[in-house]
Protein backbone atom coordinates (compact mmCIF):
# COMPACT_ATOMS: atom_id res chain seq x y z
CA UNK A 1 -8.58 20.76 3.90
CA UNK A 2 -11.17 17.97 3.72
CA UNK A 3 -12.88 16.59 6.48
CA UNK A 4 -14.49 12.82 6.67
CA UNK A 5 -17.99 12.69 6.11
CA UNK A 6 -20.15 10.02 8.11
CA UNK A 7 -17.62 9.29 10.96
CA UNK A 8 -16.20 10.75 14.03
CA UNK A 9 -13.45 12.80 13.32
CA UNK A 10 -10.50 13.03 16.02
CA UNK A 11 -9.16 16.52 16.17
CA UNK A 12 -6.12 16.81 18.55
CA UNK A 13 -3.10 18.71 19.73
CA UNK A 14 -1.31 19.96 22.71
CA UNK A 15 -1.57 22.97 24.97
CA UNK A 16 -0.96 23.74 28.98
CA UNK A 17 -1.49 20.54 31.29
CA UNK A 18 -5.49 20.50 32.86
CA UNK A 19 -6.69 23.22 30.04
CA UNK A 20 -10.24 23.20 28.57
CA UNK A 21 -10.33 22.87 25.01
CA UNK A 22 -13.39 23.68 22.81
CA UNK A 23 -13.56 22.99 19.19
CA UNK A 24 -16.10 24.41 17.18
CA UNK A 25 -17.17 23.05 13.76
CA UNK A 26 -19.69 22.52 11.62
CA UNK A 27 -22.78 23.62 14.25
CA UNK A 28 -20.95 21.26 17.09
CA UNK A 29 -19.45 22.53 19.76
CA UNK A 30 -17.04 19.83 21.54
CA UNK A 31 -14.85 20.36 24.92
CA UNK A 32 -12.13 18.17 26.68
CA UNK A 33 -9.84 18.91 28.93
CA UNK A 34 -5.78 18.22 28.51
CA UNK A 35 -3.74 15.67 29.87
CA UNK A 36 -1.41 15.79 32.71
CA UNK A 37 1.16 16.43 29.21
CA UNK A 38 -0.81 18.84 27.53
CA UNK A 39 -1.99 16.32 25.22
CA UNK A 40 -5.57 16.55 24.10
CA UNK A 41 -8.28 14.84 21.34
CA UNK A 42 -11.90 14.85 20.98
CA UNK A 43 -14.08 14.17 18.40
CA UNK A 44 -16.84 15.52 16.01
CA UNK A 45 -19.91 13.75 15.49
CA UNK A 46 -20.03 12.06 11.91
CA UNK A 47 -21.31 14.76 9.25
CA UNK A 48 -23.02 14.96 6.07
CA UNK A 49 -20.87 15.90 3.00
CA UNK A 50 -20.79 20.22 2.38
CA UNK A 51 -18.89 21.85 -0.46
CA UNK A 52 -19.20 25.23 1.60
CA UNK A 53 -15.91 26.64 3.22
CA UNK A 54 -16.06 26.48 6.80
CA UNK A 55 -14.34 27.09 9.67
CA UNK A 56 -12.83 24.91 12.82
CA UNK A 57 -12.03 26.76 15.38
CA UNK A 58 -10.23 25.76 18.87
CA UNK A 59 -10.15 27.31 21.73
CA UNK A 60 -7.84 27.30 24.75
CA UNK A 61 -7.86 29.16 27.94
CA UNK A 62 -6.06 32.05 26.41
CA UNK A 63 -5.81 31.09 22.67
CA UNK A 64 -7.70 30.76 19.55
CA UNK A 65 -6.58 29.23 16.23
CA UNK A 66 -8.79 29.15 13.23
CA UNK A 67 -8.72 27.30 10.14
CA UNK A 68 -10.55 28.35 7.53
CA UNK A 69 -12.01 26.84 4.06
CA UNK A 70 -12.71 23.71 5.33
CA UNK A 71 -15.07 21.32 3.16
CA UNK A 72 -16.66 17.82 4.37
CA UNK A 73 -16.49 14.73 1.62
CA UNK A 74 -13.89 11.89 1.12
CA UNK A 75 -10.43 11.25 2.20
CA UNK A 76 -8.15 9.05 0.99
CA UNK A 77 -4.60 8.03 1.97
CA UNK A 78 -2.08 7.35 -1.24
CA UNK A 79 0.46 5.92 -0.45
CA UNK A 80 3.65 3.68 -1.65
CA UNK A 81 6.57 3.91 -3.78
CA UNK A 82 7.92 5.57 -7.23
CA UNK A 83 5.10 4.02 -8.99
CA UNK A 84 2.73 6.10 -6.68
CA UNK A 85 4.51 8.79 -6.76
CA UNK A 86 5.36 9.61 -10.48
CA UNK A 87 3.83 13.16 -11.00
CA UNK A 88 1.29 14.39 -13.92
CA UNK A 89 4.19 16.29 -15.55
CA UNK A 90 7.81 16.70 -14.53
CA UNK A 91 10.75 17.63 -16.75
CA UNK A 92 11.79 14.13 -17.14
CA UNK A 93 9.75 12.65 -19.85
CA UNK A 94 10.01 9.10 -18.85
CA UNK A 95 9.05 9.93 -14.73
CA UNK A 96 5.73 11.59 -15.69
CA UNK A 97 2.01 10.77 -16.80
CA UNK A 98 0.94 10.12 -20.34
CA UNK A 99 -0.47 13.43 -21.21
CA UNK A 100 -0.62 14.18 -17.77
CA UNK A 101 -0.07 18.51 -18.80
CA UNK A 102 -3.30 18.45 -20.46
CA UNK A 103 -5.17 16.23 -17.93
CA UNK A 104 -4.15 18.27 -15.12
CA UNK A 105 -5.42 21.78 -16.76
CA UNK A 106 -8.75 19.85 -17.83
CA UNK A 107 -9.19 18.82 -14.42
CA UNK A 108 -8.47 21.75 -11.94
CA UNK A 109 -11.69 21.23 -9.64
CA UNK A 110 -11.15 23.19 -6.39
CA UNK A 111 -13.67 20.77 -4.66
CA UNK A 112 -10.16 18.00 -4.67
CA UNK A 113 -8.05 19.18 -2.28
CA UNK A 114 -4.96 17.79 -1.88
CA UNK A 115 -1.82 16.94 0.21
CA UNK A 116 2.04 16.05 -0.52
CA UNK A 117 4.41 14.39 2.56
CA UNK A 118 6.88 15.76 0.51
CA UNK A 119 9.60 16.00 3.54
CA UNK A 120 10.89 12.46 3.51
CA UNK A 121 12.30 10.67 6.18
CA UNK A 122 13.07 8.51 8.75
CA UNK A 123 12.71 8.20 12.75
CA UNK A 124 13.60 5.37 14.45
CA UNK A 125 10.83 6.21 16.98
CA UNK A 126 7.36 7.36 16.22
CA UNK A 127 6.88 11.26 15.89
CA UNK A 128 4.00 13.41 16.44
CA UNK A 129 4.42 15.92 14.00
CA UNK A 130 4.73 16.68 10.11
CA UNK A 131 4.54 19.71 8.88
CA UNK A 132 1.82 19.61 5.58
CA UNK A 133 0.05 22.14 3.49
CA UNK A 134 -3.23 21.58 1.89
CA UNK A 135 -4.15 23.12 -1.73
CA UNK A 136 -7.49 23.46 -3.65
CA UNK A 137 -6.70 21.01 -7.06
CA UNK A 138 -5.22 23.45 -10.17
CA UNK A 139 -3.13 23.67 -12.92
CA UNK A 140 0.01 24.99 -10.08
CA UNK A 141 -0.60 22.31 -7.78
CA UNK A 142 -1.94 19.59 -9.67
CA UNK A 143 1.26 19.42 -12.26
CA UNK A 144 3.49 18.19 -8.73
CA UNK A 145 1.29 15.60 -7.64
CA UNK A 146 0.76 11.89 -7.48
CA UNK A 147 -0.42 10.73 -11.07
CA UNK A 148 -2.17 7.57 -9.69
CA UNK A 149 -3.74 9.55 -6.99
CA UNK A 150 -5.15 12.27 -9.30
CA UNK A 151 -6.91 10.47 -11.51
CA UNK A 152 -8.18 8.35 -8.66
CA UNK A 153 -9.24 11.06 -6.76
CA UNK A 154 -11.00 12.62 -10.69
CA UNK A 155 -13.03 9.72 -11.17
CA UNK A 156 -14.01 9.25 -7.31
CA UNK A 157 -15.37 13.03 -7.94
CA UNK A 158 -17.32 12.27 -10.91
CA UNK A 159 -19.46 9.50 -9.40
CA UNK A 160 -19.88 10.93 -5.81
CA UNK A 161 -20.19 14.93 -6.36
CA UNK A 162 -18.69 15.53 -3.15
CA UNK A 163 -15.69 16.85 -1.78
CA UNK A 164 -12.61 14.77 -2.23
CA UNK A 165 -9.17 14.83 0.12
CA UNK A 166 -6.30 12.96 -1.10
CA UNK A 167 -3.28 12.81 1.34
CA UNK A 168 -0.32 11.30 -0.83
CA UNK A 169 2.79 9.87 1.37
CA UNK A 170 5.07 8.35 -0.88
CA UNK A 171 9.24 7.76 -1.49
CA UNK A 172 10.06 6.00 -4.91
CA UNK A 173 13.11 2.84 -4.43
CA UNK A 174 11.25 2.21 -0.52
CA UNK A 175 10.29 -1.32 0.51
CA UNK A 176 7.55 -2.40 2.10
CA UNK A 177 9.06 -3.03 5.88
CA UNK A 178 9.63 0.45 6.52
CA UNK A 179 6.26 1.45 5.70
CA UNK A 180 4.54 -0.87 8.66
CA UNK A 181 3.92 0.19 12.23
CA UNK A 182 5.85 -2.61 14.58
CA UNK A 183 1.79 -3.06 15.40
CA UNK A 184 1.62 -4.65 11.83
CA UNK A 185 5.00 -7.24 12.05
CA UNK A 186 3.11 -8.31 16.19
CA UNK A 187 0.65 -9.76 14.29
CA UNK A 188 1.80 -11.68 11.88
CA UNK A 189 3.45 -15.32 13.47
CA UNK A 190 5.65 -15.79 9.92
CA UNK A 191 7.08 -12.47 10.47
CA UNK A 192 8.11 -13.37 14.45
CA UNK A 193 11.92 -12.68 13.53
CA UNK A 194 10.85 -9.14 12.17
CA UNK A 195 8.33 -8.11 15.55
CA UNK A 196 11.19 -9.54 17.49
CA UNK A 197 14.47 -7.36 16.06
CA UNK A 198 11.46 -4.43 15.80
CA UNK A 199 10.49 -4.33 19.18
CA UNK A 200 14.33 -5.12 19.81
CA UNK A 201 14.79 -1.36 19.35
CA UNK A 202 11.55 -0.16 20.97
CA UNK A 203 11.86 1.60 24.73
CA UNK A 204 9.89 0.01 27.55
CA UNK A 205 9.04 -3.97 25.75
CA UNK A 206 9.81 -7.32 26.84
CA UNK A 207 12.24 -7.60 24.35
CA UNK A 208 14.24 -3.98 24.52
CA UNK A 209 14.77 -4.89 27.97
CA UNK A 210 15.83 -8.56 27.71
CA UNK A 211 18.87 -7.28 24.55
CA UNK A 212 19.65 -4.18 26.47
CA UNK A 213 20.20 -6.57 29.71
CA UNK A 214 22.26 -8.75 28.02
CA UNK A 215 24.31 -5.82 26.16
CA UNK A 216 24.66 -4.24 30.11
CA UNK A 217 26.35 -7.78 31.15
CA UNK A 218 28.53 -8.13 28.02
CA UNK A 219 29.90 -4.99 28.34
CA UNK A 220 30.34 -5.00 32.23
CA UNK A 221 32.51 -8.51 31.42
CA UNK A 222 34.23 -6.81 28.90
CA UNK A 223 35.14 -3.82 30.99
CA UNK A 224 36.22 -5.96 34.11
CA UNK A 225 38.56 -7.90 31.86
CA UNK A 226 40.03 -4.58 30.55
CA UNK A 227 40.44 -3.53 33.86
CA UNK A 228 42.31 -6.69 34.68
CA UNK A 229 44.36 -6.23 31.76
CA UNK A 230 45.03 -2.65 32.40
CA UNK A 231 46.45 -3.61 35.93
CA UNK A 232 48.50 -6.73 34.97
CA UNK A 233 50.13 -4.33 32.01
CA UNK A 234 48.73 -6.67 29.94
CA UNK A 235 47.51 -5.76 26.20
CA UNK A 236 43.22 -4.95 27.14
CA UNK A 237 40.46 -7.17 25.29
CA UNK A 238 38.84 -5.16 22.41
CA UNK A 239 35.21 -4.26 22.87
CA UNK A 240 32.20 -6.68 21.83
CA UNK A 241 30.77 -5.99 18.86
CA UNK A 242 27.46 -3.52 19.17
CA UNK A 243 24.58 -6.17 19.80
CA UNK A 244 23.05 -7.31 16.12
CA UNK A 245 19.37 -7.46 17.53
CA UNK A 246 19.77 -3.14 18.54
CA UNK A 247 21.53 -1.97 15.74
CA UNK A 248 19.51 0.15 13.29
CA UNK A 249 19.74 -0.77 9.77
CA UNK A 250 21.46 2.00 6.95
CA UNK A 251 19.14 5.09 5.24
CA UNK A 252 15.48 3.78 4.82
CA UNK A 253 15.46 0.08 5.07
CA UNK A 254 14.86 0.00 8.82
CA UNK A 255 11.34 -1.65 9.06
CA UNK A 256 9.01 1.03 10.28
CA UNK A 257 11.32 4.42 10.07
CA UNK A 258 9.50 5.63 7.52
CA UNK A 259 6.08 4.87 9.04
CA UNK A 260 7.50 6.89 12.47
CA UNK A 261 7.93 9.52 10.29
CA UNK A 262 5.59 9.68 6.85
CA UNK A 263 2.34 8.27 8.45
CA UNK A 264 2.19 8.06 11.95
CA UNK A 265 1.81 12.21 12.36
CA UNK A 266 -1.11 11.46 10.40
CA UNK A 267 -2.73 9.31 12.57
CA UNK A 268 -5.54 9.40 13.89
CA UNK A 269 -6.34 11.61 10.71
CA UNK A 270 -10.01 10.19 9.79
CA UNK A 271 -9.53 8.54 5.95
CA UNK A 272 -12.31 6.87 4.25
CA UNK A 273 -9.35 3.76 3.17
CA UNK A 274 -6.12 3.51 1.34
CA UNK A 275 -5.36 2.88 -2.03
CA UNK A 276 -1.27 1.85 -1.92
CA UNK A 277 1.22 1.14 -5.29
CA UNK A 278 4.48 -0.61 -4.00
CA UNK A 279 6.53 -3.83 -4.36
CA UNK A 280 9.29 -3.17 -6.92
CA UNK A 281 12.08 -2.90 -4.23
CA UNK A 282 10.89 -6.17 -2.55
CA UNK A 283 11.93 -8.00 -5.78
CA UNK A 284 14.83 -5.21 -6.70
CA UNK A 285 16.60 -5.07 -3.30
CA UNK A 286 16.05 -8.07 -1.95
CA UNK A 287 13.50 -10.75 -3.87
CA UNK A 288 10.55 -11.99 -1.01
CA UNK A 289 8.48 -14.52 -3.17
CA UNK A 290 5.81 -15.44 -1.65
CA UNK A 291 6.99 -14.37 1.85
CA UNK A 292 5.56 -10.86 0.37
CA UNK A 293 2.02 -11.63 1.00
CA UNK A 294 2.72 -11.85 4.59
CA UNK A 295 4.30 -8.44 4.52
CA UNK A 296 1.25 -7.05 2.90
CA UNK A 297 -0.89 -8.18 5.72
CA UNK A 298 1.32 -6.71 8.03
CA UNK A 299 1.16 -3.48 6.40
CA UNK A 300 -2.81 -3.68 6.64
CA UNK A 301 -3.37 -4.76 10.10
CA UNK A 302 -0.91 -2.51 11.63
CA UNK A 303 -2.19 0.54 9.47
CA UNK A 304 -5.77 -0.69 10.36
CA UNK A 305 -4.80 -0.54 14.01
CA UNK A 306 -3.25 2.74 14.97
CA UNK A 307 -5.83 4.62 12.62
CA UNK A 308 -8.22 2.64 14.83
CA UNK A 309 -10.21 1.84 11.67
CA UNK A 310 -10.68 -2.23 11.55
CA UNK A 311 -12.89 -2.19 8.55
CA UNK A 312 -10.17 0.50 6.55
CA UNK A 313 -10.62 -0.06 3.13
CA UNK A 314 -7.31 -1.46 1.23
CA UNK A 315 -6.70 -1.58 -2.15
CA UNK A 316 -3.86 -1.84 -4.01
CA UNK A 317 -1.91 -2.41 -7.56
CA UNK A 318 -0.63 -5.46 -8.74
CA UNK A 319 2.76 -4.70 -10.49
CA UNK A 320 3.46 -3.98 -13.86
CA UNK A 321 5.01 -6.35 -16.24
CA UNK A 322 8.96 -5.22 -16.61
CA UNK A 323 12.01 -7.56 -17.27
CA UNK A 324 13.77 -7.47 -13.71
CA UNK A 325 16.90 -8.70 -15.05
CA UNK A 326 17.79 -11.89 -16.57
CA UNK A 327 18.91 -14.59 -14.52
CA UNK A 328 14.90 -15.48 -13.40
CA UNK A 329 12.04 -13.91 -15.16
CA UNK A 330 9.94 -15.80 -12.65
CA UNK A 331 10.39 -13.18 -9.75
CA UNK A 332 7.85 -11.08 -10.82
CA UNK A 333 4.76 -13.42 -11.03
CA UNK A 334 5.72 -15.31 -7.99
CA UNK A 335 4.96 -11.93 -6.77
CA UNK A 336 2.02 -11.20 -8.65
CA UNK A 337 0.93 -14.65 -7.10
CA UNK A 338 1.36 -13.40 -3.53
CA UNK A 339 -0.40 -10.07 -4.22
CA UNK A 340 -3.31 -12.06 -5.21
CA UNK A 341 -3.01 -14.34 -2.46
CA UNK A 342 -2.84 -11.51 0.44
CA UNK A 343 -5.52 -10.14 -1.69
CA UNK A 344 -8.16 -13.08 -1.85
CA UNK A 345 -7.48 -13.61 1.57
CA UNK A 346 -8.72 -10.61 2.60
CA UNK A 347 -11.52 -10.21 -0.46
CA UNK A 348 -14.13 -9.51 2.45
CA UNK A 349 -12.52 -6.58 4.28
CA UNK A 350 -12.93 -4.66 1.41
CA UNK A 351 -9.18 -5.50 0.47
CA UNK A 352 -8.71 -5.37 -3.65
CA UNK A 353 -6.44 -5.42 -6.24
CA UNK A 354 -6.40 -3.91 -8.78
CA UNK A 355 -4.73 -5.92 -12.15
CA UNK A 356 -2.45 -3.42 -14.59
CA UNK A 357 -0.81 -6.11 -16.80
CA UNK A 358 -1.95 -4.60 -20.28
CA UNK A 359 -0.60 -1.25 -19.04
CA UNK A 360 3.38 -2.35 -18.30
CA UNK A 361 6.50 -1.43 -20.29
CA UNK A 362 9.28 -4.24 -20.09
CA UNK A 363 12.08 -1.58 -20.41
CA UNK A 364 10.64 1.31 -18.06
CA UNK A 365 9.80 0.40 -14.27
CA UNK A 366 7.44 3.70 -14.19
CA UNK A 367 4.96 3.09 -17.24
CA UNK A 368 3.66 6.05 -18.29
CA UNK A 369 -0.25 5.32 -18.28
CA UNK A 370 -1.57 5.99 -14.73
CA UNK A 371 -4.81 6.99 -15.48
CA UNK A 372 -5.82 3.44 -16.47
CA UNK A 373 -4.12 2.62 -12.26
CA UNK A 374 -6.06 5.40 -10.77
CA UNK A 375 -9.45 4.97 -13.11
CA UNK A 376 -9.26 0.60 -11.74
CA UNK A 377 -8.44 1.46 -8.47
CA UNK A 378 -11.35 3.76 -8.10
CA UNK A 379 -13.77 1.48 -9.89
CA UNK A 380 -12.93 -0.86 -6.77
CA UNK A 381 -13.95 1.97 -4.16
CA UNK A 382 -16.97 3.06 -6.06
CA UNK A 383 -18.21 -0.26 -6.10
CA UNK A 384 -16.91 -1.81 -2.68
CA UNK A 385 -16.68 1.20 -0.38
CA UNK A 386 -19.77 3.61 -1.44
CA UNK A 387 -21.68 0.47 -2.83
CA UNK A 388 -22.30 0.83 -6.40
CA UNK A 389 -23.25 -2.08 -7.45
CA UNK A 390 -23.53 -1.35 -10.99
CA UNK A 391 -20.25 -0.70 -11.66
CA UNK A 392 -17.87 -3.50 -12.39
CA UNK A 393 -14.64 -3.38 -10.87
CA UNK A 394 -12.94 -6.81 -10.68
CA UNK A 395 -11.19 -8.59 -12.77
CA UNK A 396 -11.73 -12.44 -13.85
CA UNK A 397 -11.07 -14.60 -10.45
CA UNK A 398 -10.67 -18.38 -11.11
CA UNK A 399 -13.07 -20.12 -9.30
CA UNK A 400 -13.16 -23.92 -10.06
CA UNK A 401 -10.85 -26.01 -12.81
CA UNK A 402 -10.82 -30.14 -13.49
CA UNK A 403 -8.97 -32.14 -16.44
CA UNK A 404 -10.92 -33.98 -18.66
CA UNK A 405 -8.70 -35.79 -21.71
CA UNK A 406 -5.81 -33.48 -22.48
CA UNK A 407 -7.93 -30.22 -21.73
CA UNK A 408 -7.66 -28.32 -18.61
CA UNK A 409 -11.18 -26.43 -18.50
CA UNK A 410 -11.12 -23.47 -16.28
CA UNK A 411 -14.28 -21.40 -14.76
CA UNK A 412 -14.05 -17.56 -13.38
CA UNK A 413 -15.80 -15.51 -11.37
CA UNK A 414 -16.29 -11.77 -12.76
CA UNK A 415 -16.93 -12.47 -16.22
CA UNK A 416 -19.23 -12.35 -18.69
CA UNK A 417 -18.08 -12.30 -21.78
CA UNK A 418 -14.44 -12.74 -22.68
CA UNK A 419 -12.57 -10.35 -25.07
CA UNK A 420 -8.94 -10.90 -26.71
CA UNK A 421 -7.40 -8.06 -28.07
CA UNK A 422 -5.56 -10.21 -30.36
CA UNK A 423 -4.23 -13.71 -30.17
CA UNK A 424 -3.66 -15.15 -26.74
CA UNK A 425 -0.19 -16.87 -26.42
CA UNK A 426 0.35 -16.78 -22.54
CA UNK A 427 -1.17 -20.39 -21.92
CA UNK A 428 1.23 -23.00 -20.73
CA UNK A 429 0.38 -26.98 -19.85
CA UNK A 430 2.73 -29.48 -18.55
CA UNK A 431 2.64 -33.16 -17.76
CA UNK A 432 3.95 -35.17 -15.05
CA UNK A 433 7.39 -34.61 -16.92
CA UNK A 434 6.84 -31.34 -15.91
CA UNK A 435 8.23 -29.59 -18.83
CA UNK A 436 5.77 -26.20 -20.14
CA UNK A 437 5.02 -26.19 -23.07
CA UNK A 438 2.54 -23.21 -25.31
CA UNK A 439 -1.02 -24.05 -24.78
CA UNK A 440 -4.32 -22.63 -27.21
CA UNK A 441 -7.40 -21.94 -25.52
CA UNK A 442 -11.25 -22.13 -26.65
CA UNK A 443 -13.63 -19.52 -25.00
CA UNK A 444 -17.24 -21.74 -24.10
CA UNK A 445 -19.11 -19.11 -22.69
CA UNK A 446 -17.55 -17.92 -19.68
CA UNK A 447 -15.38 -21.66 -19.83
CA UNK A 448 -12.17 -21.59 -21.09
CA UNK A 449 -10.67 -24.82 -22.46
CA UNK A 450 -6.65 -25.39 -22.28
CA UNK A 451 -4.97 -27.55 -24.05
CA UNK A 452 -1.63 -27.98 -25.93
CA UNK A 453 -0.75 -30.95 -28.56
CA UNK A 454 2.35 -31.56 -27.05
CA UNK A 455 0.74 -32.71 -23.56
CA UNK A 456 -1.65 -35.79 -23.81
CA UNK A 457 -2.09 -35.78 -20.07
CA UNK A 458 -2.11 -32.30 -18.20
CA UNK A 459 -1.27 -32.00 -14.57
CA UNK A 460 -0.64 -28.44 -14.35
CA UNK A 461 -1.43 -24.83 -16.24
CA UNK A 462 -0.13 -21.17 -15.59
CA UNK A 463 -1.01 -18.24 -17.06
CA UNK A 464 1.66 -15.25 -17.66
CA UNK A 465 3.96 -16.47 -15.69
CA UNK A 466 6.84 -14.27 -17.29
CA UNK A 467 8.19 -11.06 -16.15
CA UNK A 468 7.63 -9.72 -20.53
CA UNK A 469 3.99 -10.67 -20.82
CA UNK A 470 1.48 -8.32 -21.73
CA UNK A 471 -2.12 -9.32 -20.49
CA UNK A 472 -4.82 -9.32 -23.45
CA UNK A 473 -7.88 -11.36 -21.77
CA UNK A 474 -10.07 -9.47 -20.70
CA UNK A 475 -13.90 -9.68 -19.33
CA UNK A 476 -16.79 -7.82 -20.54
CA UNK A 477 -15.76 -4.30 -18.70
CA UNK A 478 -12.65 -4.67 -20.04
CA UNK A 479 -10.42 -6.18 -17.02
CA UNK A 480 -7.85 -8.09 -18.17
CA UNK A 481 -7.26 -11.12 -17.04
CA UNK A 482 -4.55 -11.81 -14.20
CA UNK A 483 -1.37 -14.47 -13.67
CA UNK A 484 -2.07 -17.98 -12.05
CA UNK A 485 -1.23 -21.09 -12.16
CA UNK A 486 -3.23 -24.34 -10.72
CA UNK A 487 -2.47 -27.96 -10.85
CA UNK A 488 -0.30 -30.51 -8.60
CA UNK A 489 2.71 -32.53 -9.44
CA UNK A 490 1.67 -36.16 -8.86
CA UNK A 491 3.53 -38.01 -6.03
CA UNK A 492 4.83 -41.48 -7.13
């Protein structure tokens, strides 16, 4: 495996109650003693990066276990749904990466080792275990594996020469709810109705014990009218129905199974951050909007706490242009719009997103090119987690906009130069009648101007906002230009 370089890293288990462990890595030698259940962790001092096998061992009173060819560099947790897992070859040709055969035999590097949580699941409780088998990065194991997160974990390699770990936990069709630790929905106040049916079904809270209490009484009610019934030969009451606030939910939607069982026997694995590809299913299988955002910060905080890692690097992949049906092509970038939200409100906690819309196919949910994903998503760790400030990594952020006549001039942040790959049509401009219509833009320097000859007096722009748009605006490093809209509908 790969261990963390530059922070403590937990090791744990379980042996015989009051036993001394020692662990021995690295030149450190570390001892605890177990808990009153067996349960033990201690920690290694932070560590310099070494591309030499090693060896942990621990030691118990009686018993030794070794594990051997273990390297020090950078781990990374990949995570989400069918987008993030799509492999670099498979033998369907539309659920596999664009000439992902060849990339996979040109980049066997044994210093990437690598992980699949490829026993998916559920628990409605947390569990302790997963069973998981590490493998040096070849042409055997690499074919299997998460596209996104090998060509991530490539280009992370290239620029830091050190040892890379990347742990993929994945299940295509998932949504984002059962992917968050209850942790995550406690601290969110819009998602109240969510913490509450959560911890609902969680032993030992507030809340587990007020349902159960009142379940206890409606069924004691019930059965003393049966009774009653029973005695008078009288036709008995049928039960209550099961309490709503403690039943589980069908297969994988129950907020947090999947987390009990596809990330929480990770924790507290040391990562360096996450890089995560979901949100399909929350506009499939039941459209969020903008109530998505809010979901995304619950996924971050409660991730952030239980790996006890406040400062966890986050960053993620805005969707894909593809035509999700035809009664509103405006699903999709009202969710773009609240990936960019959860994303700029976070911009300083090294949270960042990472813009794909020249890289969609309006017909295939999975587009094929996810080495373009995994190359942008690195550029944002390169430069924001190991501080390479020469790289560029984001794409153009609107910063300021005003009206002046019947043009709507627009300023950005991360941009130098703009580049169209061809005409740009994806302008729109409306008036206080509020009816779009196709706008033209001028490029001023790093201004552009808006404006359409059908709208004297602009109130309001957009960009993209279409589920079938494909994104060709792009700054000088060639990031293309995301959706937004600005303006206000005056009040009369």
């Amino acid at each position: 495996m790969v261990l963390q370089q530059g922070r403590k890293v937990p090791v744990w288990g379980k042996a015989l109650p009051n036993e001394k462990i020692t662990v021995r890595f690295d030149g450190q030698t570390v001892s605890t003693t177990t808990a009153k259940n067996g349960k033990w962790m201690l920690y290694l001092a932070p560590m310099k990066a070494n591309a030499a096998g090693q060896t942990l061992e621990v030691l118990g009173k009686t018993e030794k276990v070794k594990f051997n060819n273990i390297l020090i560099g950078e781990v990374w947790l990949c995570s989400g749904q069918s987008n993030m897992h799509v492999p670099m070859w498979s033998k369907t040709p539309n659920y596999r990466a664009a000439n992902g055969d060849k990339d996979v035999k040109a980049g066997v590097n044994p210093m990437i080792r690598i992980v699949s949580l490829e026993k998916r699941g559920i628990a409605k409780l947390p569990i302790e275990q997963q069973h998981i088998v590490w493998n040096p990065l070849n042409e055997k194991t690499g074919l299997p594996f998460s596209a996104v997160a090998f060509y991530f974990g490539q280009a992370l390699y290239k620029q830091l020469k050190v040892p890379i770990g990347l742990v993929a936990s994945n299940w295509p069709g998932t949504r984002i709810e059962p992917w968050t630790p209850q942790e995550g929905f406690n601290s969110v106040p819009e998602l109240k109705q969510l913490a509450f049916e959560g911890n609902a079904k969680i032993p030992g809270t507030k809340e587990y014990k007020e349902q159960n209490a009142k379940a206890i009484q409606l069924y004691e009610n019930w059965l003393k009218e049966y009774k009653k019934a029973v005695a008078a030969g009288k036709l008995p009451p049928l039960p209550p129905e099961y309490p709503a606030e403690l039943r589980y939910l069908r297969g994988n939607l129950q907020p947090s199974s999947i987390y009990n069982k596809m990330i929480h026997p990770l924790v507290p694995f040391a990562f360096r951050g996450v890089i995560w590809y979901q949100g399909c299913s929350n506009i499939y299988n039941g459209y969020d909007g903008p109530m998505y955002a809010y979901k995304m910060q619950a996924l971050l905080n409660g991730w952030r706490e239980v790996f006890k890692q406040p400062d966890m690097p986050f960053y993620f992949v805005q969707l894909a242009p593809f035509r999700y049906g035809k009664k509103d092509p405006y699903k999709l970038p009202v969710t773009w719009e609240a990936q960019h939200s959860f994303a700029q409100k976070n911009r300083d906690t090294q949270v960042k997103m990472a813009v794909i819309n020249d890289v969609g196919d309006y017909d295939d949910i999975h587009p094929r090119d996810k080495k373009t994903v995994g190359n942008r998503l690195a550029l944002l760790a390169l430069r924001y987690t190991y501080n390479k400030k020469e790289i560029k990594a984001d794409s153009p952020e609107l910063k300021k906009w005003q009206i002046k006549g019947n043009q709507v001039i627009l300023d950005f942040d991360f941009v130098e130069k703009w580049i169209a790959k061809g005409e740009v049509k994806h302008f729109e401009v409306a008036g206080k009648d509020q009816i779009w219509q196709p706008a033209t833009m001028k490029v001023q320097g790093k201004t552009l101007l808006i404006s359409s000859e059908k709208v004297n007096a602009p109130v309001m722009l957009r960009y993209m906002w279409h589920h079938t748009v494909t994104g060709n605006l792009f700054n000088e490093a060639g990031l293309p230009l995301g959706t937004f809209r600005c303006g206000t509908i005056p009040v009369k």
